[in-house]
Protein backbone atom coordinates (compact mmCIF):
# COMPACT_ATOMS: atom_id res chain seq x y z
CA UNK A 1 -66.07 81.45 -4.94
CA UNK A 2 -62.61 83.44 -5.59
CA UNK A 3 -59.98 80.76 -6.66
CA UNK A 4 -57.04 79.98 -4.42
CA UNK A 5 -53.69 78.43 -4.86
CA UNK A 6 -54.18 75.56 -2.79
CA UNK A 7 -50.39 73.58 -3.73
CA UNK A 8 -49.22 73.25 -0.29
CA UNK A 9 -51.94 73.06 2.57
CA UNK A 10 -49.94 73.20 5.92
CA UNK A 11 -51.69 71.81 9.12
CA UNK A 12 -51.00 73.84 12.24
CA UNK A 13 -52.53 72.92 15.86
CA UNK A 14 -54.32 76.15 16.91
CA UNK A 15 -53.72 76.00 20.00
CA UNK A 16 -49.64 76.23 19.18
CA UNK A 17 -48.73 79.70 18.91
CA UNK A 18 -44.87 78.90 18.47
CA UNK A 19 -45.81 77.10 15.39
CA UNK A 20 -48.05 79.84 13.75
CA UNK A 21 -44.77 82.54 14.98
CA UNK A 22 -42.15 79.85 13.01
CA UNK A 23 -45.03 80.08 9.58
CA UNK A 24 -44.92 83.93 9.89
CA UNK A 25 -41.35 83.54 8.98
CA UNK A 26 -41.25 81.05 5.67
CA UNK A 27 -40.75 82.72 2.55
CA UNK A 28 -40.64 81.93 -1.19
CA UNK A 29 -41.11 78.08 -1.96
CA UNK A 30 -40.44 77.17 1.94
CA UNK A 31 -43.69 79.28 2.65
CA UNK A 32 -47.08 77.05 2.12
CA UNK A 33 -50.09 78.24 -0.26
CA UNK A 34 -52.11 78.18 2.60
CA UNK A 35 -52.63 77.01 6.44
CA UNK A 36 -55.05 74.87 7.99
CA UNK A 37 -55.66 75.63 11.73
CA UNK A 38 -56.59 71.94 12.82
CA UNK A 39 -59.19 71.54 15.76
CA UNK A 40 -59.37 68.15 15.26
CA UNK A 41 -56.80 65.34 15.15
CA UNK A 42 -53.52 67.83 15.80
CA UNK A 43 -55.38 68.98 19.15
CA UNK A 44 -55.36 66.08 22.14
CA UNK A 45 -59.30 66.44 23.54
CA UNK A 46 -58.17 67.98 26.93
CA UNK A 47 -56.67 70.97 24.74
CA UNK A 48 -59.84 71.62 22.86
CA UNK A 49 -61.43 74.49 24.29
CA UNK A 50 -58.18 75.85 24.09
CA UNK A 51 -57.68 75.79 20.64
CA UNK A 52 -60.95 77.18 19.82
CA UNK A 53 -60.13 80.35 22.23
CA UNK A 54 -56.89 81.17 20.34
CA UNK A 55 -58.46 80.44 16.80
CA UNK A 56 -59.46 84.47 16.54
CA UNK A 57 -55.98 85.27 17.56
CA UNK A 58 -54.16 82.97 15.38
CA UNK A 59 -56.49 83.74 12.33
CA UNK A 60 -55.67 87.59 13.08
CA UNK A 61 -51.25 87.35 12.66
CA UNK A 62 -52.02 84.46 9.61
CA UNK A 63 -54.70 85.92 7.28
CA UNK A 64 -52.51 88.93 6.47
CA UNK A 65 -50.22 86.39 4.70
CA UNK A 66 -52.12 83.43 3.81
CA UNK A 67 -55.42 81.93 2.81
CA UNK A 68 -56.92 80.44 6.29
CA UNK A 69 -59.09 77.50 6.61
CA UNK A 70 -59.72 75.45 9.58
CA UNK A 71 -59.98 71.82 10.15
CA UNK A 72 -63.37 71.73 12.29
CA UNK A 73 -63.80 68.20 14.40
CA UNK A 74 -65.97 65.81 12.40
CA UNK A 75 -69.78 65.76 12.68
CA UNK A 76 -70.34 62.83 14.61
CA UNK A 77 -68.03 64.57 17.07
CA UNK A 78 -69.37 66.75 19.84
CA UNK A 79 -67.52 69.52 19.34
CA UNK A 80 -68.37 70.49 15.74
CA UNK A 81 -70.96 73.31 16.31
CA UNK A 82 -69.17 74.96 18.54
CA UNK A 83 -65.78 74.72 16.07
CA UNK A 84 -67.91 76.12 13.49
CA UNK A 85 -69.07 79.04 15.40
CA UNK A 86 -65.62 79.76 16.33
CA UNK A 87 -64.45 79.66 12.92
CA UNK A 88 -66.99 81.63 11.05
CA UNK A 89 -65.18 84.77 11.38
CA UNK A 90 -63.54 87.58 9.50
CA UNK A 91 -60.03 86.40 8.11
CA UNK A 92 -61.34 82.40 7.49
CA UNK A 93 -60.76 81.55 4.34
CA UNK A 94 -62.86 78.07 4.71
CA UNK A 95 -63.44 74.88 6.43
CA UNK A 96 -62.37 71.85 5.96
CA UNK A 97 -64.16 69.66 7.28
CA UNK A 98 -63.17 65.93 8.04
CA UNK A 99 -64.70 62.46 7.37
CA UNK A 100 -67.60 63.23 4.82
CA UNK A 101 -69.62 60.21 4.40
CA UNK A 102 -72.15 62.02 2.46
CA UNK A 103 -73.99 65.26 1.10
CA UNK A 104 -76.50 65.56 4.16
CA UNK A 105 -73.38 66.56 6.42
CA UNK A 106 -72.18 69.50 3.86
CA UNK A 107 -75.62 70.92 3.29
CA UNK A 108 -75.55 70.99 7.04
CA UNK A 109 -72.37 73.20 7.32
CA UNK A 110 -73.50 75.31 4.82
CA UNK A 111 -76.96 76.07 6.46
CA UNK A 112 -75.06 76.76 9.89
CA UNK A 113 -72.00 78.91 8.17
CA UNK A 114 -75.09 80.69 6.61
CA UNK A 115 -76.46 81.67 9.94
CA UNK A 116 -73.16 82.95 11.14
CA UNK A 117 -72.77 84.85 8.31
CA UNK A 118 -75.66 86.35 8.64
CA UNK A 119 -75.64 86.97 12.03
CA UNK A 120 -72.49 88.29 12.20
CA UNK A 121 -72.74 90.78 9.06
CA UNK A 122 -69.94 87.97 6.99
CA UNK A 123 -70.47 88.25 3.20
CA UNK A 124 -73.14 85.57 2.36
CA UNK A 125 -71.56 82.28 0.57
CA UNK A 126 -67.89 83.37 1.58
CA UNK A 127 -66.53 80.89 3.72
CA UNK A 128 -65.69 78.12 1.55
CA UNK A 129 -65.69 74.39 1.81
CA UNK A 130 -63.22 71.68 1.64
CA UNK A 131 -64.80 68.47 2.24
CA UNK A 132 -62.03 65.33 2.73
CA UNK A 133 -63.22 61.59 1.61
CA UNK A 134 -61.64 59.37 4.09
CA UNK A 135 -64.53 55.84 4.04
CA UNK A 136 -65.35 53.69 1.56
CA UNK A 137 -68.58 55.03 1.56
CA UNK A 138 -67.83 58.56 1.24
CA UNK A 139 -65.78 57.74 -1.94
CA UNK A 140 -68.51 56.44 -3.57
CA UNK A 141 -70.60 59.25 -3.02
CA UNK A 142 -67.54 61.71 -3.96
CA UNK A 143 -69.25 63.83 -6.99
CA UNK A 144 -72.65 63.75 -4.99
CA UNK A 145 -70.63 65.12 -2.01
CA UNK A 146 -68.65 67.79 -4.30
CA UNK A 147 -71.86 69.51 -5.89
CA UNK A 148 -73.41 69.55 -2.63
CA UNK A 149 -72.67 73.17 -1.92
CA UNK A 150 -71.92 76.12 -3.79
CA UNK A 151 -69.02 76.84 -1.24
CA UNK A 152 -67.19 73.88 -2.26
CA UNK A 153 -63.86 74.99 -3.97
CA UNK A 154 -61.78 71.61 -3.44
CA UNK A 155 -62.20 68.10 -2.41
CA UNK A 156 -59.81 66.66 -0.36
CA UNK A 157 -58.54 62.80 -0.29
CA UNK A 158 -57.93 61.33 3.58
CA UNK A 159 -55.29 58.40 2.71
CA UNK A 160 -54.70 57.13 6.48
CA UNK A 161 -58.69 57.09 7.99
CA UNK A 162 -59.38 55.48 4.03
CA UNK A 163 -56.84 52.63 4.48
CA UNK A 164 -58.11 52.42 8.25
CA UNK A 165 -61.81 51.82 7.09
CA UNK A 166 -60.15 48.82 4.84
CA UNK A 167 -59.15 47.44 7.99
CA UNK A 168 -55.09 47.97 5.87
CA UNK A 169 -52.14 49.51 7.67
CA UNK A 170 -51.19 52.96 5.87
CA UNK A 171 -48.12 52.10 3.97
CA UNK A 172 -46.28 55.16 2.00
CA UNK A 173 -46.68 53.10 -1.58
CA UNK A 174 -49.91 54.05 -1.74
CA UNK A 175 -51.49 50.24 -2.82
CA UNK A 176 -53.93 50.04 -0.14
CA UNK A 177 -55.51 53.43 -1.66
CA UNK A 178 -54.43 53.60 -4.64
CA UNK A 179 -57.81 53.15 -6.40
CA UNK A 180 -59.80 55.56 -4.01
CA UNK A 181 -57.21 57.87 -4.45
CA UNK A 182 -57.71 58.52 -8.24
CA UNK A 183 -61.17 58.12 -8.08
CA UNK A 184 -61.32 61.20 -6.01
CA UNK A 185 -59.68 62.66 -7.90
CA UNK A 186 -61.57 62.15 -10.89
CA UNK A 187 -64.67 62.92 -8.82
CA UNK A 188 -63.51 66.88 -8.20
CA UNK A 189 -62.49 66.96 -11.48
CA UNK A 190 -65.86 66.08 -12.38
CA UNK A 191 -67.70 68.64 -10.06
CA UNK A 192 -65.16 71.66 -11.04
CA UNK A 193 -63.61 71.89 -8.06
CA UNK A 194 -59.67 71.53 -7.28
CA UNK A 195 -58.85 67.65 -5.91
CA UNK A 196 -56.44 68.12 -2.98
CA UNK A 197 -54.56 65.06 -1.68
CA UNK A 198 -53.51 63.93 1.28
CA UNK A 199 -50.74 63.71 3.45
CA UNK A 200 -47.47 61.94 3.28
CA UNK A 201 -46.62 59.88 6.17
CA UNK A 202 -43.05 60.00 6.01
CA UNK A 203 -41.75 63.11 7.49
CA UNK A 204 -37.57 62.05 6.40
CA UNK A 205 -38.19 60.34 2.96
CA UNK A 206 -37.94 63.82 1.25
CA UNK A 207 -37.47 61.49 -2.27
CA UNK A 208 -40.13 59.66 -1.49
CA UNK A 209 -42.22 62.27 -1.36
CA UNK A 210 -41.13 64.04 -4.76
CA UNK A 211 -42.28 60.42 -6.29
CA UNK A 212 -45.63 60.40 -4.58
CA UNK A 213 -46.15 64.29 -5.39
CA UNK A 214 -45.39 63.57 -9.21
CA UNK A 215 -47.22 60.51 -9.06
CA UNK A 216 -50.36 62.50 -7.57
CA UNK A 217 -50.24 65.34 -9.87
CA UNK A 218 -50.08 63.05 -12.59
CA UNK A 219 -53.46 61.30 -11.12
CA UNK A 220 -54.81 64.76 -11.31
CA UNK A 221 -54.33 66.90 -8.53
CA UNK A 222 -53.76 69.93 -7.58
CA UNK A 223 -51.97 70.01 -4.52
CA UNK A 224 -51.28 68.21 -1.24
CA UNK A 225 -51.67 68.81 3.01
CA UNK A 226 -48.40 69.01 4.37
CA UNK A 227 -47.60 68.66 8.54
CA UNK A 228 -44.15 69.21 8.68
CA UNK A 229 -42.49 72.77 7.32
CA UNK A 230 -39.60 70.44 5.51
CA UNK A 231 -42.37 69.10 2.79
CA UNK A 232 -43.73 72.59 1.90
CA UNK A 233 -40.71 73.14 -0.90
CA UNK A 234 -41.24 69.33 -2.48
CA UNK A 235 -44.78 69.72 -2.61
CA UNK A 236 -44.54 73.39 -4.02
CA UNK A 237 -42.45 72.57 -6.77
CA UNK A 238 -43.35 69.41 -8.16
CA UNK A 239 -47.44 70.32 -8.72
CA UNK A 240 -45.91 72.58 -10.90
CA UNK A 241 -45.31 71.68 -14.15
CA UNK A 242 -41.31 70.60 -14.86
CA UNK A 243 -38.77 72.58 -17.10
CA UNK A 244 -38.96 69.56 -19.20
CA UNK A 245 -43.20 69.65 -20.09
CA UNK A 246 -42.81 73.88 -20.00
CA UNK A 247 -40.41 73.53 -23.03
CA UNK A 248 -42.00 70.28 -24.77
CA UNK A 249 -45.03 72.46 -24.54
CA UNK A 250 -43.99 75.03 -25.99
CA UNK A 251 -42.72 73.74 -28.97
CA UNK A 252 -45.88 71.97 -29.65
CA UNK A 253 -47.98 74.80 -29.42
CA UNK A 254 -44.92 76.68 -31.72
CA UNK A 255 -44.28 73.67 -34.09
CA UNK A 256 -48.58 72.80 -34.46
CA UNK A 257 -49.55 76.15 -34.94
CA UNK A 258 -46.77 76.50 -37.53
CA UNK A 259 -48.23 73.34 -39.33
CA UNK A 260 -51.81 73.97 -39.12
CA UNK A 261 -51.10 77.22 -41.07
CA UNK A 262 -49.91 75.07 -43.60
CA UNK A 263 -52.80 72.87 -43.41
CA UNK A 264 -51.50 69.87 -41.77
CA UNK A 265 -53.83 68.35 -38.62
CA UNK A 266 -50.99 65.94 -36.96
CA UNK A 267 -47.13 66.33 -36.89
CA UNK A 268 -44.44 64.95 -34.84
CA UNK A 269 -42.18 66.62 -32.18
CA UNK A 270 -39.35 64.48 -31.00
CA UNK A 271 -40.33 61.48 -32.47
CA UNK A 272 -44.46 62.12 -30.77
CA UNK A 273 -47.54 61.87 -32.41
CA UNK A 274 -49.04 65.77 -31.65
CA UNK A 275 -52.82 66.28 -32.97
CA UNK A 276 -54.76 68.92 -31.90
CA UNK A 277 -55.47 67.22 -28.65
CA UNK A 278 -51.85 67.48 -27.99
CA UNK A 279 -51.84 71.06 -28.79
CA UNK A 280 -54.95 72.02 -26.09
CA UNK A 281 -52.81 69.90 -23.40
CA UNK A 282 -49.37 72.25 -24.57
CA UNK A 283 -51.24 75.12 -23.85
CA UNK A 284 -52.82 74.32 -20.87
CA UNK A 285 -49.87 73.55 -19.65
CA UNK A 286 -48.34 76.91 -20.46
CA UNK A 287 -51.32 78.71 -19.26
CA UNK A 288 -50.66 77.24 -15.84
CA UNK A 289 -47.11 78.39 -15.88
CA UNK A 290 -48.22 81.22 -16.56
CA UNK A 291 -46.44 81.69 -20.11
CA UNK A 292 -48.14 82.44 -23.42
CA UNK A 293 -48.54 79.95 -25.73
């Protein structure tokens, strides 16, 4: 599976082709790292046939600009064979597919994405997975549910449906999830494959969503879904690393080198204790930004 740049993951009702026209037209940090044409809880059930029809259309103007998944219905849902045979087509990036409660569902998406591929001449393995962990259950099965398929690139965290299967209203400070969040985390992590989180609830606390977004990359991951355009330059930005780490680590990876030539194993940069561990987190963190250390 190719890598993808999966920062900002912007939800878009397929059936709204005003919306797909107004993402045609973002650019630079206002333009998402990829879309998500939702089937499922963006699209009321009277609309879904609908949606389904225009999915070919929609995937058509977006792929030339973006990575394309879509957001099948779940599948204890009646609609989710017939999502996936709408979606396995040329210009899908993936699916994403919605409460996972365990490895038994993805092995059955990938057996039926396999038959579409097949049957419809698709390169074999290319339509990737995102599964999202929104139940108790399904977060402790997290790393069994991430190694369950080879298409698996990311693992996504649910936040709302989680907090609703606590029986806790879904409050922006994130206690009521907290600990489910990072474990998923730590679960994709574990599996190789790029945590995603979930959405923030409040569309006008722009701040509070900078805190959350540092707060989440900080717990490990690599990017968000996003349903409103304004997010898409908050979220962009701050899963990147700050001015502030780029330059701390690069004089670690300046000022260790330089001290490991002379022999020394441990040294201190602004008052820090920097070992070699140190130095392999500097770099890293370089790499990403896509400077040399």
């Amino acid at each position: 599976m190719r890598s993808l740049d999966l920062r900002s993951m912007l939800f878009i009702p397929a059936h709204m082709d005003r919306f797909v026209e107004k993402v045609l037209e973002m650019t630079g940090d206002k333009a998402p790292s990829a879309v998500i044409l939702d089937l499922e809880d963006g699209v009321p059930e009277h609309l879904k046939s609908a949606a389904r029809g225009a999915l070919a259309r929609q995937v058509l103007k977006l792929s030339k600009r973006y990575p394309v998944f879509v957001r099948i219905n779940s599948l204890d849902s009646r609609h989710w064979l017939r999502d996936l045979e709408a979606s396995a087509i040329e210009g899908v990036a993936g699916l994403v597919i919605p409460k996972v409660r365990s490895s038994g569902e993805v092995v059955t998406v990938d057996r039926v994405l396999g038959f579409f591929e097949d049957e419809r001449g698709l390169e074999g393995g290319g339509l990737a997975i995102m599964p999202i962990i929104e139940a108790t259950n399904a977060v402790l099965a997290a790393h069994e549910i991430a190694l369950s398929s080879r298409r698996i690139i990311a693992l996504g965290f649910g936040s709302g449906d989680y907090a609703l299967d606590m029986g806790r209203f879904w409050w922006k400070d994130g206690v009521e999830y907290g600990i489910a969040r990072s474990l998923v985390a730590m679960m994709a992590k574990a599996a190789g494959v790029l945590p995603i989180d979930g959405v923030y609830m409040d569309l006008e606390d722009l701040e509070g969503l900078k805190r959350d977004t540092m707060l989440s990359r900080r717990l490990g991951y690599e990017g968000r879904m996003v349903v409103h355009p304004s997010q898409i330059p908050v979220v962009n930005k701050y899963y990147l690393a700050s001015d502030v780490e780029v330059e701390l680590s690069r004089r670690i990876v300046e000022e260790y080198e330089r001290a490991a030539r002379e022999g020394r194993g441990a040294i201190r940069v602004d008052g820090l204790l920097v070992d070699y561990l140190h130095y392999k987190m500097a770099k890293r963190i370089l790499e990403k930004a896509g400077l040399r250390g």
